[in-house]
PDB file of N, CA and C in Angstrom:
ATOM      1  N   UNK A   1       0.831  -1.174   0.000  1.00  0.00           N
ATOM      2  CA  UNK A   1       0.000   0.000   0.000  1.00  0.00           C
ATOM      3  C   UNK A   1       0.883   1.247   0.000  1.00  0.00           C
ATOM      4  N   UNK A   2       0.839   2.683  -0.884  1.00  0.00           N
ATOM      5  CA  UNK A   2       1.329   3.452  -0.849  1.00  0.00           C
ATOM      6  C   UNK A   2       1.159   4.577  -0.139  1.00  0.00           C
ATOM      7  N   UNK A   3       1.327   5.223   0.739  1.00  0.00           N
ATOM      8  CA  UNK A   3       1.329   6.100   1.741  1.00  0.00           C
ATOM      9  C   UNK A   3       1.748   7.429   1.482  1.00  0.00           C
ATOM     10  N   UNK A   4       0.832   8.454   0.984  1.00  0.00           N
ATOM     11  CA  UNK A   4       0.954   9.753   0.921  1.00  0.00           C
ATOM     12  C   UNK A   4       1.215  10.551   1.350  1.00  0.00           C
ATOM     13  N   UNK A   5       1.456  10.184   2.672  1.00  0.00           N
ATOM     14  CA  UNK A   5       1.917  11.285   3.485  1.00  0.00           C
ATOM     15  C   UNK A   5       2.547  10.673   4.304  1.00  0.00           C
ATOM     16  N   UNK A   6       3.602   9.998   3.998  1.00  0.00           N
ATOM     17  CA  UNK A   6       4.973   9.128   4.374  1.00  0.00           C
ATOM     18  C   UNK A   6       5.960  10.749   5.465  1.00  0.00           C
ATOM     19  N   UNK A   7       6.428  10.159   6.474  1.00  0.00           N
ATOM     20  CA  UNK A   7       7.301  10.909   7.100  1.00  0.00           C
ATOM     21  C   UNK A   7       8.683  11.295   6.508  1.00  0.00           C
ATOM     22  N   UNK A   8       8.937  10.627   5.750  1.00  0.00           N
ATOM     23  CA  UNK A   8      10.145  10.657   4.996  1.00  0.00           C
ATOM     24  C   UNK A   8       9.803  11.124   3.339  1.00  0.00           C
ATOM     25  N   UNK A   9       9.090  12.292   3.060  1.00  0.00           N
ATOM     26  CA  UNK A   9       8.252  12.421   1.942  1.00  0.00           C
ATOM     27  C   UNK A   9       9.036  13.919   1.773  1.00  0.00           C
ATOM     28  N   UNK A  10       9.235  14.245   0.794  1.00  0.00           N
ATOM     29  CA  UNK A  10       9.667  15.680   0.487  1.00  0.00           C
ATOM     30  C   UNK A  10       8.888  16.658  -0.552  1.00  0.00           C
ATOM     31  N   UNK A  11       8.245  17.609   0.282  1.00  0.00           N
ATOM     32  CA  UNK A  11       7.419  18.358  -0.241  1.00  0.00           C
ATOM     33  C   UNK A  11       8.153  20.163  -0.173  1.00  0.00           C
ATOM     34  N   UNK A  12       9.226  19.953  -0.806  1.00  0.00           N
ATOM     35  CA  UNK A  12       9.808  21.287  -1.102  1.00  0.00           C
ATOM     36  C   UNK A  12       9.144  22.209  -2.303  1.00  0.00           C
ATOM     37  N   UNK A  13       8.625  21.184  -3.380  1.00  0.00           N
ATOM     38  CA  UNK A  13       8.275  21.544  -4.110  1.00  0.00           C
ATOM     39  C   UNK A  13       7.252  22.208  -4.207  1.00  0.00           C
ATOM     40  N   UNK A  14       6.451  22.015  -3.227  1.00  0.00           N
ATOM     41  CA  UNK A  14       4.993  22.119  -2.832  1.00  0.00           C
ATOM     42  C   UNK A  14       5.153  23.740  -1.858  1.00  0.00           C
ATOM     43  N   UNK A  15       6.141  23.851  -1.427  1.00  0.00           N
ATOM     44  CA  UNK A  15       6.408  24.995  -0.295  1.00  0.00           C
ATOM     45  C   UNK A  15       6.710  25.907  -1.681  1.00  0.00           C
ATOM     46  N   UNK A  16       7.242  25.929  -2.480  1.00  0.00           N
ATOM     47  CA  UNK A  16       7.962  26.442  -3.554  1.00  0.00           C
ATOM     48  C   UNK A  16       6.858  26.982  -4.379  1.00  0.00           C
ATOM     49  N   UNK A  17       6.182  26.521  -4.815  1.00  0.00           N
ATOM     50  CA  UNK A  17       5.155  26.358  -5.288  1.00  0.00           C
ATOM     51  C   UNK A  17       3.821  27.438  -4.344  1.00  0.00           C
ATOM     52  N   UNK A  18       3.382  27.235  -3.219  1.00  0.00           N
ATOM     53  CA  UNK A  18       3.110  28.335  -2.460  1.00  0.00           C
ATOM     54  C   UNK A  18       3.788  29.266  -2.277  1.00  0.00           C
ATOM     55  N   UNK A  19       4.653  29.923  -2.233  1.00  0.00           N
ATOM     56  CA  UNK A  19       5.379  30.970  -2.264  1.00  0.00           C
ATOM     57  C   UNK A  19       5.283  31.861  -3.478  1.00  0.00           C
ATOM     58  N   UNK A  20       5.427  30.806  -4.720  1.00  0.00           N
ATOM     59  CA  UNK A  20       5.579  31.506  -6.103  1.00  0.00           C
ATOM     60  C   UNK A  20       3.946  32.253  -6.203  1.00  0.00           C
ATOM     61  N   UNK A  21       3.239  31.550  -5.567  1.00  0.00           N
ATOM     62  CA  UNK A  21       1.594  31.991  -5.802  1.00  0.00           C
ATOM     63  C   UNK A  21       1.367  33.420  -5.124  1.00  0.00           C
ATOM     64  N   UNK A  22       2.206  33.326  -3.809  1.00  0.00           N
ATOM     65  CA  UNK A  22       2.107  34.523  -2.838  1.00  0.00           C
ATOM     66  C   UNK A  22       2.709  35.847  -3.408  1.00  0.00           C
ATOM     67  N   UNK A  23       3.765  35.515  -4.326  1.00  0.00           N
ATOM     68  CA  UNK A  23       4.227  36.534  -4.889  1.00  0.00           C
ATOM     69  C   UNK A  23       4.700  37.169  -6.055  1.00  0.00           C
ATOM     70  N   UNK A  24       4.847  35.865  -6.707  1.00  0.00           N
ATOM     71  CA  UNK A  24       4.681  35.923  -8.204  1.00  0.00           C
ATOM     72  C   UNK A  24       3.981  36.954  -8.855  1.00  0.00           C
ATOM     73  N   UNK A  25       2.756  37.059  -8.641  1.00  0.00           N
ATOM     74  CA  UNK A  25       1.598  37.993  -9.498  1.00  0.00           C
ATOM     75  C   UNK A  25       1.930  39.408  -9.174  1.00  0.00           C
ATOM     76  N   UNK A  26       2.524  39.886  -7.562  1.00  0.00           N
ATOM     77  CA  UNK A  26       2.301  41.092  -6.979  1.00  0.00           C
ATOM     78  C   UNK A  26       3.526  41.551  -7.607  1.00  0.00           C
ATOM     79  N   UNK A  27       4.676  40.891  -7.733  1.00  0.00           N
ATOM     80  CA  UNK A  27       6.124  41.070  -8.476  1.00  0.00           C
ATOM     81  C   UNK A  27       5.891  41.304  -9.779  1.00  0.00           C
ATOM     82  N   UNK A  28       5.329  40.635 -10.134  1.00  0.00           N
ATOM     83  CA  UNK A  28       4.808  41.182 -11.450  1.00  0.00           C
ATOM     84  C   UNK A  28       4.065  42.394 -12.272  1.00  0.00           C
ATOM     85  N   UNK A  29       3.038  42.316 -11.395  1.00  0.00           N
ATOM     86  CA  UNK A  29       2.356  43.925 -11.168  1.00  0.00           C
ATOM     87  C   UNK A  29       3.886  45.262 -11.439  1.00  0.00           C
ATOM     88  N   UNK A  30       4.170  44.709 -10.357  1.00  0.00           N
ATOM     89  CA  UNK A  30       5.391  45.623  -9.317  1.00  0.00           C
ATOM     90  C   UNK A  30       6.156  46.081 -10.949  1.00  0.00           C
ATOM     91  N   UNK A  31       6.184  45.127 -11.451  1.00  0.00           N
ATOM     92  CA  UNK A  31       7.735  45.660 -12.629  1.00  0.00           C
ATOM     93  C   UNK A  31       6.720  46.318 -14.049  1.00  0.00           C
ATOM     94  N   UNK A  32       5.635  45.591 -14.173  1.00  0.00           N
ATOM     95  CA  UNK A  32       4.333  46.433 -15.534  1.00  0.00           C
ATOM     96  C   UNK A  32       4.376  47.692 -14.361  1.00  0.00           C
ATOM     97  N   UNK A  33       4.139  48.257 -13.318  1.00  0.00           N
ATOM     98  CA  UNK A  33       3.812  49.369 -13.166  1.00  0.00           C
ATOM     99  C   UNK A  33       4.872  50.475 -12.858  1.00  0.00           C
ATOM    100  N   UNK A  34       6.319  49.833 -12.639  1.00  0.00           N
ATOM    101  CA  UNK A  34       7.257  50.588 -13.357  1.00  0.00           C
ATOM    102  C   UNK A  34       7.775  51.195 -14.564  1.00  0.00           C
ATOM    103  N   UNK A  35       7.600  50.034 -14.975  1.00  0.00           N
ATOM    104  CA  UNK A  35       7.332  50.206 -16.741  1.00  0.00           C
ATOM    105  C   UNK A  35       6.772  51.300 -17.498  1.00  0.00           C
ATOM    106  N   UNK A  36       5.289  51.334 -16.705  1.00  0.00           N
ATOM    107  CA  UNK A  36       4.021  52.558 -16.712  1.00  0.00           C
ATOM    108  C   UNK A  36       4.055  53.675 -16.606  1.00  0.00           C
ATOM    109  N   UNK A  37       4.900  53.553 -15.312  1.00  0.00           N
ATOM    110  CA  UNK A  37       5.268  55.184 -14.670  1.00  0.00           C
ATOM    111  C   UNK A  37       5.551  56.386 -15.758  1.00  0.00           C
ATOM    112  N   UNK A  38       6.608  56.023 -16.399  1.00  0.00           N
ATOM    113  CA  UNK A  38       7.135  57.341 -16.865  1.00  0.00           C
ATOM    114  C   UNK A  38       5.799  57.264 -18.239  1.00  0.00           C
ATOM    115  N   UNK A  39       4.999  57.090 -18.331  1.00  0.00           N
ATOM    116  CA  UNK A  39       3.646  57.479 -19.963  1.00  0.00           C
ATOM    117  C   UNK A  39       2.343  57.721 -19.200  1.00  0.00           C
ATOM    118  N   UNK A  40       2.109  57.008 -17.830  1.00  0.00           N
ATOM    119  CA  UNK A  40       1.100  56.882 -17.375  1.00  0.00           C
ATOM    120  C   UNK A  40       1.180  56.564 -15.346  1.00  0.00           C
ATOM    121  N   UNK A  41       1.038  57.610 -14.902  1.00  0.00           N
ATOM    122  CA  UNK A  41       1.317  57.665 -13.563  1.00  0.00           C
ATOM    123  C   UNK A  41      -0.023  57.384 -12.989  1.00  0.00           C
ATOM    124  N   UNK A  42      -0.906  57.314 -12.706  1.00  0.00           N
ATOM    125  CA  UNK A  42      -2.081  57.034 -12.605  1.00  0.00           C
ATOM    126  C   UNK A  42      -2.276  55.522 -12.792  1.00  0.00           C
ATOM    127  N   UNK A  43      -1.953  54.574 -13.897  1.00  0.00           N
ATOM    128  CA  UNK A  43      -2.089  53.737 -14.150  1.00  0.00           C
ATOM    129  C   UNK A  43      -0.763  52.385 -13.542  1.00  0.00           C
ATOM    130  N   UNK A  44       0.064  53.436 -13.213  1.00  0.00           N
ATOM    131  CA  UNK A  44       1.059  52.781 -12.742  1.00  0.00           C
ATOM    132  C   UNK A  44       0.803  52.975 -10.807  1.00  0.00           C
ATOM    133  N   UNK A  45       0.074  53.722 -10.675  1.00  0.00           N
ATOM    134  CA  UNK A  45      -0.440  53.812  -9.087  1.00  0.00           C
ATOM    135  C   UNK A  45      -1.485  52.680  -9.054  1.00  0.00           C
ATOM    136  N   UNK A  46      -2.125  52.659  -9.784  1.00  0.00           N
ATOM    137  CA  UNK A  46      -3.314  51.676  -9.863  1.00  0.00           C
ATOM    138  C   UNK A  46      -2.782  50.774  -9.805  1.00  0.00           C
ATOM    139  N   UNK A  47      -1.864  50.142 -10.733  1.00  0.00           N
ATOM    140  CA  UNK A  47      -1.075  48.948 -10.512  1.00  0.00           C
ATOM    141  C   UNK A  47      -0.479  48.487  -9.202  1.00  0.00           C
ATOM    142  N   UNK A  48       0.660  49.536  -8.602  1.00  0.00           N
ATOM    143  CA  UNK A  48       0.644  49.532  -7.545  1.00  0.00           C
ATOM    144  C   UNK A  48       0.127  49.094  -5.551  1.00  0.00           C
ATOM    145  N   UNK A  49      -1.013  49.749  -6.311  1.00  0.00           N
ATOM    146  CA  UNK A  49      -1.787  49.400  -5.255  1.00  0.00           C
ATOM    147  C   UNK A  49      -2.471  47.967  -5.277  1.00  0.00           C
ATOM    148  N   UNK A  50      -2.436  47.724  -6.542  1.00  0.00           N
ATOM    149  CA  UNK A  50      -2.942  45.987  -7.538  1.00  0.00           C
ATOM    150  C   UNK A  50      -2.275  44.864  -6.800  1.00  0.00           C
ATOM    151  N   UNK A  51      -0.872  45.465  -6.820  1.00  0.00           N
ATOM    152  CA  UNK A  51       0.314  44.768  -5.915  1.00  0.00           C
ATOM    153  C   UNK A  51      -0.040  44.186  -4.460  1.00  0.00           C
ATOM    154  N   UNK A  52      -0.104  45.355  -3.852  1.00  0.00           N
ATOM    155  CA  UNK A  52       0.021  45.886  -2.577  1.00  0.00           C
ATOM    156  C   UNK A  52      -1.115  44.798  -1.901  1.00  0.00           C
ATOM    157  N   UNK A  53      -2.380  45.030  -2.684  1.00  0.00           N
ATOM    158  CA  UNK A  53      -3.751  44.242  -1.908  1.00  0.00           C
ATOM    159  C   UNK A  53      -3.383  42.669  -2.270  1.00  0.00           C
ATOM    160  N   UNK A  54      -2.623  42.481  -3.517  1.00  0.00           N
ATOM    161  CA  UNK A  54      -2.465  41.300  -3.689  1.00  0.00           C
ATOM    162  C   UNK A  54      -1.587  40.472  -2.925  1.00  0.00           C
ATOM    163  N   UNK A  55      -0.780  41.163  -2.375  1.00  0.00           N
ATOM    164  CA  UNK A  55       0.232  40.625  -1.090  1.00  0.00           C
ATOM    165  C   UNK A  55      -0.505  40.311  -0.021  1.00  0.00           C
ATOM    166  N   UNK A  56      -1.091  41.682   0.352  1.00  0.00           N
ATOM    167  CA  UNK A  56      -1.894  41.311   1.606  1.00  0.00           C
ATOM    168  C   UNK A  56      -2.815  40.038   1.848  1.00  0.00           C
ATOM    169  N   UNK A  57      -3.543  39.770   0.577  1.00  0.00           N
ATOM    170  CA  UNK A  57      -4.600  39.048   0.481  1.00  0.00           C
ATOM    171  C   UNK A  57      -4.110  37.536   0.207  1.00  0.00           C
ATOM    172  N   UNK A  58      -2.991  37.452  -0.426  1.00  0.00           N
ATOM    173  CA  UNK A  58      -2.739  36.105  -0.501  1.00  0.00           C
ATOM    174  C   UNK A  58      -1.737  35.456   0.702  1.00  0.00           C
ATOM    175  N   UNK A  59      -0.680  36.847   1.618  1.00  0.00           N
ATOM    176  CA  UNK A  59      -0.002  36.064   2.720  1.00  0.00           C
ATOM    177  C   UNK A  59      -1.236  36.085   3.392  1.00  0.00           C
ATOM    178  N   UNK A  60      -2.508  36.435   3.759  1.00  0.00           N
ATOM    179  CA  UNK A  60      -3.890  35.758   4.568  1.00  0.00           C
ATOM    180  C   UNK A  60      -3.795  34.931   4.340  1.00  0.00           C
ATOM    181  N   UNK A  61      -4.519  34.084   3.097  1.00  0.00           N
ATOM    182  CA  UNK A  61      -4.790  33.090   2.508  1.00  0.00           C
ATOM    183  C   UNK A  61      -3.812  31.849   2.429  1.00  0.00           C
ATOM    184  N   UNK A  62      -2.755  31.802   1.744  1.00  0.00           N
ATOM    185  CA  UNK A  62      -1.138  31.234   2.273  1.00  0.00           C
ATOM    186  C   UNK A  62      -0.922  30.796   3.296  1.00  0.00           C
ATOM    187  N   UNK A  63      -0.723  32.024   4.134  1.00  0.00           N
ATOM    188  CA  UNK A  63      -0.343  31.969   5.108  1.00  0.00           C
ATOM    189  C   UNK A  63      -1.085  31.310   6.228  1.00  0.00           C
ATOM    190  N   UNK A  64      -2.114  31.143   5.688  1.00  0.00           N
ATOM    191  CA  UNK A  64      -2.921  30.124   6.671  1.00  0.00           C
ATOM    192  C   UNK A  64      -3.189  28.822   6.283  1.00  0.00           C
ATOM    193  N   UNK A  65      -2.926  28.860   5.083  1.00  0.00           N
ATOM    194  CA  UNK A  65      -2.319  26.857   4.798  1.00  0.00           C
ATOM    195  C   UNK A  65      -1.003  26.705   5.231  1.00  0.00           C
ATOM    196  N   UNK A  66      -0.254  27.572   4.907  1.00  0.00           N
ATOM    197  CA  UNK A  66       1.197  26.897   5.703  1.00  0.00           C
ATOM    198  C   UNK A  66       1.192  26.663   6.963  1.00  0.00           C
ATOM    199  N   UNK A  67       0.664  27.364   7.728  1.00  0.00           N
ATOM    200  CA  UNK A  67       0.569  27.050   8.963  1.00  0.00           C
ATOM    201  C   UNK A  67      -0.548  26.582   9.709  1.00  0.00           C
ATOM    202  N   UNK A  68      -1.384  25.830   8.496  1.00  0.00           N
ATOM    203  CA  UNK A  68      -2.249  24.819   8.918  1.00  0.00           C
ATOM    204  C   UNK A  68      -3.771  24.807   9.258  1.00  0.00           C
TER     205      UNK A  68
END
């Protein structure tokens, strides 16, 4: 029988993988709304702030599966 959740099981990938979700998108934002800045300041604040809630909202979310 195979056991899924073996003590000796390595789920780095999986931690890796949550992390990239937590911040991936807001990093992303982060560099399109640099980009923005100098044609469109307004749109690059908007972005900004796109970031900002998206951090917040996903270390909630995350952050409460990692720690269970």
């Amino acid at each position: 029988m195979i056991h899924f959740l073996s003590p000796n099981m390595n789920l780095d990938g999986l931690l890796y993988l949550i992390i990239a979700i937590m911040f991936g998108p807001a990093i992303i934002l982060t560099i399109i709304g640099v980009a923005v800045l100098k044609k469109n300041k307004k749109a690059a604040k908007i972005l900004f702030i796109l970031a900002a809630v998206y951090v917040i909202v996903s270390l909630g979310i995350c952050g409460a599966l990692i720690a269970g």
